[in-house]
C-alpha atoms as a PDB file:
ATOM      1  CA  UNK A   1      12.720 -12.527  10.984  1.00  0.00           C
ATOM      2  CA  UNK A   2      16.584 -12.159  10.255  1.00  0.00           C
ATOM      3  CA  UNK A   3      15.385 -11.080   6.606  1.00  0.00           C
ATOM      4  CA  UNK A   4      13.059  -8.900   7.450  1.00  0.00           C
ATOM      5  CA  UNK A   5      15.637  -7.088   9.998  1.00  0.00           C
ATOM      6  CA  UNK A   6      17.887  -7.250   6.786  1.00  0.00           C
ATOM      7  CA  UNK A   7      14.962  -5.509   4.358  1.00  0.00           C
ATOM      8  CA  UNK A   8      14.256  -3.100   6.280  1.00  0.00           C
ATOM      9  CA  UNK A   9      18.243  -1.942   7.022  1.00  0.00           C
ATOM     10  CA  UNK A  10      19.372  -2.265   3.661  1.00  0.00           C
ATOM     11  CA  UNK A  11      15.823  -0.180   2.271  1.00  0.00           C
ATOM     12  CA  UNK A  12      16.618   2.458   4.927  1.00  0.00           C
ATOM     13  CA  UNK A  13      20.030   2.508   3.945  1.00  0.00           C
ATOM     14  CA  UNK A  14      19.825   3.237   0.303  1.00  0.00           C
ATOM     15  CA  UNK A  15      16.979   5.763   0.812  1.00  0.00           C
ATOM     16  CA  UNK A  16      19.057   7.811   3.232  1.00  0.00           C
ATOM     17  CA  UNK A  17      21.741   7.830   0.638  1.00  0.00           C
ATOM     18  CA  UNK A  18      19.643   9.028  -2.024  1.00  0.00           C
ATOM     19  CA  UNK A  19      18.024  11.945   0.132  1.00  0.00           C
ATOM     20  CA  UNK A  20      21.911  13.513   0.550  1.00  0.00           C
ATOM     21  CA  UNK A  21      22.018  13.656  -2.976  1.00  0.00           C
ATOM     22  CA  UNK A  22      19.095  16.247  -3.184  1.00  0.00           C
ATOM     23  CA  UNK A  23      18.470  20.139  -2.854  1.00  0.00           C
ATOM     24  CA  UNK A  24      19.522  20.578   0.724  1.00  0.00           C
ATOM     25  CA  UNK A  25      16.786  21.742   3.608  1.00  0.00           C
ATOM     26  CA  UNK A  26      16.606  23.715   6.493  1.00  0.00           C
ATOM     27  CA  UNK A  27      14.994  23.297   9.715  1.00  0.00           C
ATOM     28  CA  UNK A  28      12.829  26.123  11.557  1.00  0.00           C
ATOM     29  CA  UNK A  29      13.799  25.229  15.298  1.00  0.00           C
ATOM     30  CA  UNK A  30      12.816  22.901  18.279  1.00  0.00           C
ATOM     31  CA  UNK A  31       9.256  22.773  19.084  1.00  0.00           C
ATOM     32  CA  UNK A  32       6.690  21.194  21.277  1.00  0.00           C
ATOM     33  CA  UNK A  33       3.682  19.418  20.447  1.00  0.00           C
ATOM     34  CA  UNK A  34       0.264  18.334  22.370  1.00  0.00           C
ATOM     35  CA  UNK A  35      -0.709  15.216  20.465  1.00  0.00           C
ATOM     36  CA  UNK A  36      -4.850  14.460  21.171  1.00  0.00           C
ATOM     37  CA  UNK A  37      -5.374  11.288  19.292  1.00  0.00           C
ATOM     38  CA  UNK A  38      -2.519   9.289  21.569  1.00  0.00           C
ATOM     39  CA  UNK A  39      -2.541  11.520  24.516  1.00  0.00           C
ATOM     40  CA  UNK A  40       1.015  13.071  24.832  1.00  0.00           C
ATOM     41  CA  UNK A  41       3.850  15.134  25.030  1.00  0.00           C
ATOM     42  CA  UNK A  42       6.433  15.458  21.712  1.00  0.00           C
ATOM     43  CA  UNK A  43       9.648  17.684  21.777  1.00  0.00           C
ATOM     44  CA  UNK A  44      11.663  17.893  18.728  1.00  0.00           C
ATOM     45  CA  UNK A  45      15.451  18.903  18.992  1.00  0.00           C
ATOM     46  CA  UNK A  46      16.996  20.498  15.461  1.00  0.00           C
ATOM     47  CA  UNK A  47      20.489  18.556  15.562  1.00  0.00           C
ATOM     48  CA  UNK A  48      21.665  19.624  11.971  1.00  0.00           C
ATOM     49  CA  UNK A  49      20.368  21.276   9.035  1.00  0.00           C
ATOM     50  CA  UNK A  50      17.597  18.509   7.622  1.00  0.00           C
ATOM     51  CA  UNK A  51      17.843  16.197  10.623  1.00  0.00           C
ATOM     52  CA  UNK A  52      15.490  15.794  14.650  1.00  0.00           C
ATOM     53  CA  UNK A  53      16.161  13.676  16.980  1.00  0.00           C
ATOM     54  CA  UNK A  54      12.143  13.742  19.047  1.00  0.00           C
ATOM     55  CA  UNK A  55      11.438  12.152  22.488  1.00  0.00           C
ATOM     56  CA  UNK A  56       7.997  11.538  23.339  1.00  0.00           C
ATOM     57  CA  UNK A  57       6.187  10.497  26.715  1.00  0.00           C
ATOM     58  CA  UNK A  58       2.117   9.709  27.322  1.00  0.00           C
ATOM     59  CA  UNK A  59      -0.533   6.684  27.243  1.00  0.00           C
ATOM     60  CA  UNK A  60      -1.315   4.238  24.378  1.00  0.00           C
ATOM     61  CA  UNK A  61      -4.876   3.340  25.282  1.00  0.00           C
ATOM     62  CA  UNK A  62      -6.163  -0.262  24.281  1.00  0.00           C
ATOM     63  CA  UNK A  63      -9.508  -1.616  24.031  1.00  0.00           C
ATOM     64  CA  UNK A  64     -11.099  -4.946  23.010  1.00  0.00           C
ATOM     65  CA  UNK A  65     -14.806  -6.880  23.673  1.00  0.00           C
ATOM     66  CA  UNK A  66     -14.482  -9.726  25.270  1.00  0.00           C
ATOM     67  CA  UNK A  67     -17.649 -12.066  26.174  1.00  0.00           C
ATOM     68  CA  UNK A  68     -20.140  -9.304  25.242  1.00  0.00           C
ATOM     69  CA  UNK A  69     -17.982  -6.276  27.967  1.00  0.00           C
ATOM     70  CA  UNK A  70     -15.905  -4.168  26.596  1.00  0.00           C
ATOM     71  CA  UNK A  71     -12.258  -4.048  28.403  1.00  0.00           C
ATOM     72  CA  UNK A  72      -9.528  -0.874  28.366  1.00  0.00           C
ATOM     73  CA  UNK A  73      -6.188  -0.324  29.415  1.00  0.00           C
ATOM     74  CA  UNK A  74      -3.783   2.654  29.310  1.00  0.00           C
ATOM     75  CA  UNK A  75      -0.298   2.392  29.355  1.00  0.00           C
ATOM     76  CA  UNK A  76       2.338   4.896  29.332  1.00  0.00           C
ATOM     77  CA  UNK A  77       5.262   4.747  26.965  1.00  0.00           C
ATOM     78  CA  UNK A  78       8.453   6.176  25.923  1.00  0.00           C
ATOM     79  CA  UNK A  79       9.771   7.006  22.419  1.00  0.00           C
ATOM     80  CA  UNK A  80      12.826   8.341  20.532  1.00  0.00           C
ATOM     81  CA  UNK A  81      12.763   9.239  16.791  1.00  0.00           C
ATOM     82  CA  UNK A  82      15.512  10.115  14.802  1.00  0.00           C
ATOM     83  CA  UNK A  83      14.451  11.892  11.039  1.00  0.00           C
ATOM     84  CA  UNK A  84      15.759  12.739   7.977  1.00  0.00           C
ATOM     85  CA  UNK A  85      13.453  15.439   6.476  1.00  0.00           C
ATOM     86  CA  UNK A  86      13.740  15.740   2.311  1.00  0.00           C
ATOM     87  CA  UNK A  87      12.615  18.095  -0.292  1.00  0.00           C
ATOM     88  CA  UNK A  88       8.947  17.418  -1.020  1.00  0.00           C
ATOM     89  CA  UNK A  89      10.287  17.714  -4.836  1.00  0.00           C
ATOM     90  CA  UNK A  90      13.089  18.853  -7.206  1.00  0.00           C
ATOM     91  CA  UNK A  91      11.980  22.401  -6.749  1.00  0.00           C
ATOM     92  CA  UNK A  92      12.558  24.228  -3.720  1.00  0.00           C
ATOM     93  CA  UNK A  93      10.548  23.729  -0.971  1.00  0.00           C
ATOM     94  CA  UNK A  94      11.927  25.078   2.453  1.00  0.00           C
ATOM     95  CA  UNK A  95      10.946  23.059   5.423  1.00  0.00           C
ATOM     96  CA  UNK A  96       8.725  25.765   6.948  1.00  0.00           C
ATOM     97  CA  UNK A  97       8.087  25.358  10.613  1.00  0.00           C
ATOM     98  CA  UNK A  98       9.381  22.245  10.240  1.00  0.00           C
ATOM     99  CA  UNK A  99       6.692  20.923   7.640  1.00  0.00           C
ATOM    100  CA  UNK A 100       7.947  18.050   5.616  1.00  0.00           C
ATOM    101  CA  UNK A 101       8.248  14.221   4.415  1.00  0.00           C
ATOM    102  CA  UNK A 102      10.854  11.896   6.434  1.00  0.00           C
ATOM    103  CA  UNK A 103      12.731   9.026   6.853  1.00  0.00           C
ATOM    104  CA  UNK A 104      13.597   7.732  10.366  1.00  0.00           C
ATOM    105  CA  UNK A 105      14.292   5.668  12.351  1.00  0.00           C
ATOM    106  CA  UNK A 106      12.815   5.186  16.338  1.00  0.00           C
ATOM    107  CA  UNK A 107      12.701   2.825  19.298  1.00  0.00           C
ATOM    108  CA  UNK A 108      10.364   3.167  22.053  1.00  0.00           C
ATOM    109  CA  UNK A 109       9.008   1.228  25.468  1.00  0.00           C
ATOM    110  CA  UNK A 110       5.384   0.277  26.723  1.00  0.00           C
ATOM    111  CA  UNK A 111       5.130   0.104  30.590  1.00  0.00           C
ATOM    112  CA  UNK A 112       3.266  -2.029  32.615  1.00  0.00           C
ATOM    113  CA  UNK A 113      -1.042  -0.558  32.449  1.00  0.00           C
ATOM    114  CA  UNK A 114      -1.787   2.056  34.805  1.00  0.00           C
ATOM    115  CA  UNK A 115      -5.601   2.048  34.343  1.00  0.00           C
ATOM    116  CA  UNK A 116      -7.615  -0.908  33.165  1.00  0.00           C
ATOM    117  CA  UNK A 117      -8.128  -4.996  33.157  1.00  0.00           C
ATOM    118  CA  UNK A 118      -5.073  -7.195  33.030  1.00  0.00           C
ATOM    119  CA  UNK A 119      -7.275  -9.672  30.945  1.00  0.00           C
ATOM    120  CA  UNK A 120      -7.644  -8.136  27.712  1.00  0.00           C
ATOM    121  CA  UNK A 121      -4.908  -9.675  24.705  1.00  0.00           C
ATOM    122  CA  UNK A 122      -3.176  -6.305  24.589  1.00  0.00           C
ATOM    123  CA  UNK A 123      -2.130  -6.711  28.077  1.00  0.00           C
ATOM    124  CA  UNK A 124       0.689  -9.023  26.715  1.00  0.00           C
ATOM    125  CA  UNK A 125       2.635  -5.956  25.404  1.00  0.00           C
ATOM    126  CA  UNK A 126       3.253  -4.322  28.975  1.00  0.00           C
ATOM    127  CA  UNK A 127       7.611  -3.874  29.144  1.00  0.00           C
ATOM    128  CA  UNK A 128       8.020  -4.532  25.232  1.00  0.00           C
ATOM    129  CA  UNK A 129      10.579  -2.745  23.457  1.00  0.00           C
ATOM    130  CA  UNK A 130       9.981  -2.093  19.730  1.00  0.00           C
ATOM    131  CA  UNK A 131      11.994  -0.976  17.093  1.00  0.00           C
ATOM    132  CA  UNK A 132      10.877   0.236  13.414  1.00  0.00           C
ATOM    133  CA  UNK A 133      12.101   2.247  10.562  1.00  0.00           C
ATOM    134  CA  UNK A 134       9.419   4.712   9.010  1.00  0.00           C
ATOM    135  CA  UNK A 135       8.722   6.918   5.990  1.00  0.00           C
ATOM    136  CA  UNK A 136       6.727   9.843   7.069  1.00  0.00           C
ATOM    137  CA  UNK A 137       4.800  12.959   6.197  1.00  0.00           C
ATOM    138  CA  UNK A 138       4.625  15.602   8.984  1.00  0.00           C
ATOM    139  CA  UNK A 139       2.763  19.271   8.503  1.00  0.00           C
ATOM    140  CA  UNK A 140       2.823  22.241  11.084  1.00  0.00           C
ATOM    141  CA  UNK A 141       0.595  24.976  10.448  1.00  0.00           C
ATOM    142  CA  UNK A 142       0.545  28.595  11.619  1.00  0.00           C
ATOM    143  CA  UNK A 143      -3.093  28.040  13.184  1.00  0.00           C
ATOM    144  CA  UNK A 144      -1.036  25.568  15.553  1.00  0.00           C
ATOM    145  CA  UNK A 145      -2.413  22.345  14.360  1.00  0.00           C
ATOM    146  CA  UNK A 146       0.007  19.420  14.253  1.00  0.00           C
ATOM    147  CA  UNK A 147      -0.867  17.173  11.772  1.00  0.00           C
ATOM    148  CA  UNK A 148       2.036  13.799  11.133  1.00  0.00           C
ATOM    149  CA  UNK A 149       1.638  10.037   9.214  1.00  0.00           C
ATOM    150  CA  UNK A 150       4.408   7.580  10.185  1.00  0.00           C
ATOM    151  CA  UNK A 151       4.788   3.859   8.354  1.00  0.00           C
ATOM    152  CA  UNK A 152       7.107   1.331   8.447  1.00  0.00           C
ATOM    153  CA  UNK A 153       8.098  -2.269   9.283  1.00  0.00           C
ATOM    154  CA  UNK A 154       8.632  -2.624  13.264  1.00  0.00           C
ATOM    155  CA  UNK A 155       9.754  -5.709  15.415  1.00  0.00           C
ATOM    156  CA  UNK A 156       8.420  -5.927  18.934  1.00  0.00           C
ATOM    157  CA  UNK A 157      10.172  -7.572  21.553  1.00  0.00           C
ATOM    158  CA  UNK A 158       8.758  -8.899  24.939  1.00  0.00           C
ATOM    159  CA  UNK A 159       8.499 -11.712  26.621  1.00  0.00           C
ATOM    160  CA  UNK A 160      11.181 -13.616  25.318  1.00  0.00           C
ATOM    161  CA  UNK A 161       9.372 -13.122  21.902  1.00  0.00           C
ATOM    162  CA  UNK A 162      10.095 -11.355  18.701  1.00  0.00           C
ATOM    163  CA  UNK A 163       7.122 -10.535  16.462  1.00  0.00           C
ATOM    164  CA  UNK A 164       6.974  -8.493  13.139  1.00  0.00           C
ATOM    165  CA  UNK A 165       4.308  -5.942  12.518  1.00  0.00           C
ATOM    166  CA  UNK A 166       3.607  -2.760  10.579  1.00  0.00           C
ATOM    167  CA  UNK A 167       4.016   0.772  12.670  1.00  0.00           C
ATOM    168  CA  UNK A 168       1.478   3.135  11.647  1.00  0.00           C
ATOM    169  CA  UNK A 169       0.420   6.216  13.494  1.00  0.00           C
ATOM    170  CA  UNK A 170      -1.689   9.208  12.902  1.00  0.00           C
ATOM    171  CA  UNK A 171      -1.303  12.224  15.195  1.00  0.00           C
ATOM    172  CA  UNK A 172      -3.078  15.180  15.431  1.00  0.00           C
ATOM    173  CA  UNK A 173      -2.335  17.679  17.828  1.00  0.00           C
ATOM    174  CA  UNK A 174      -1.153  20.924  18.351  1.00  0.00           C
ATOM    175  CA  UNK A 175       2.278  23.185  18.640  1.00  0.00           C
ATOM    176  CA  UNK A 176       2.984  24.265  22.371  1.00  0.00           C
ATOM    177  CA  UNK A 177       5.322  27.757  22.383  1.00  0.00           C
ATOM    178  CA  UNK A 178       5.126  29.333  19.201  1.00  0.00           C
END
C-alpha cells in the first residue's frame, strides 16, 4: 500500500511539473453544474489562472442482487477537487468556458445510507474517507451540457481498513447560471 501511496505522489508530482513548463491557460470563471448520472450539485471556484479548487454535495446510489432481489442504497457524500487544467496541445488552445484536460488531486466522504437495505456489500463503505489523484478530461458547451472523465489510483479508508482501487467517474450534467 505504502508503494502505491508513493506511485501515485511521485507520478503526480512530475506531471504537475511538466504542465508549468507549457503554453500558459486561462480560466473563464466559477460555475455551477447539475450532474444527472450521480445526482448532484458541483461549484467550481477559479483560484489562479489554470487552476479550481470544486466542492461537490449529492447521493452515490448502490445496487446489487442478492438471493434472486435486487437491493439499493443511496448515500450522500462530500467532495473537494483541486485541478490543474493544461493545454490540450503545443498550439494554443484557450480553456473556453472552462473546457479542458486536468490533473488533480481530491478527497471526499460517504455518509451513513439515507434510503435503502443495510444488507447489501456496499453498505460497508458508509463514513469512508477516500483519497485519489486523477487525470481528467472535462468539456462545457454553450448548449449547457456538462460533459467530464476523471481516472486515477484512490485509497479508501473505513473501518479501520485501507483498500486500493481505481476512481473512475463519468458525469454528465448541465451548467447552472450562465
Amino acid at each position: 500500500m505504502k508503494k502505491l501511496l508513493l506511485c501515485t505522489v511521485l507520478v503526480l508530482g512530475s506531471l504537475m511539473a511538466y504542465t508549468q513548463e507549457r503554453i500558459p491557460v486561462d480560466l473563464d470563471e466559477s460555475r455551477l453544474y447539475l450532474n444527472l448520472f450521480v445526482p448532484s450539485f458541483t461549484l467550481e471556484q477559479k483560484i489562479s489562472a489554470n487552476q479550481s479548487l470544486l466542492a461537490t454535495a449529492g447521493l452515490r446510489l448502490y445496487g446489487e442482487e442478492q438471493f434472486e432481489e435486487f437491493e439499493m442504497s443511496m448515500n450522500p457524500f462530500v467532495e473537494l477537487e483541486f485541478r490543474n487544467y493544461y493545454p490540450r496541445k503545443k498550439v494554443k488552445k484557450e480553456l473556453r468556458q472552462n473546457s479542458g484536460n486536468f490533473i488533480g488531486v481530491l478527497s471526499g466522504y460517504i455518509f451513513n445510507d439515507v434510503v435503502g437495505s443495510s444488507e447489501i456489500d456496499t453498505y460497508t463503505y458508509n463514513n469512508d474517507v477516500y483519497l485519489a489523484g486523477v487525470w481528467g478530461i472535462q468539456r462545457n458547451y454553450q448548449s449547457g451540457i456538462h460533459l467530464n472523465l476523471k481516472l486515477g489510483p484512490m485509497i479508501q479508508i473505513g473501518d479501520g481498513e485501507v483498500d486500493g482501487n481505481l476512481y473512475i467517474h463519468f458525469g454528465l450534467g448541465i451548467q447552472l447560471g450562465q
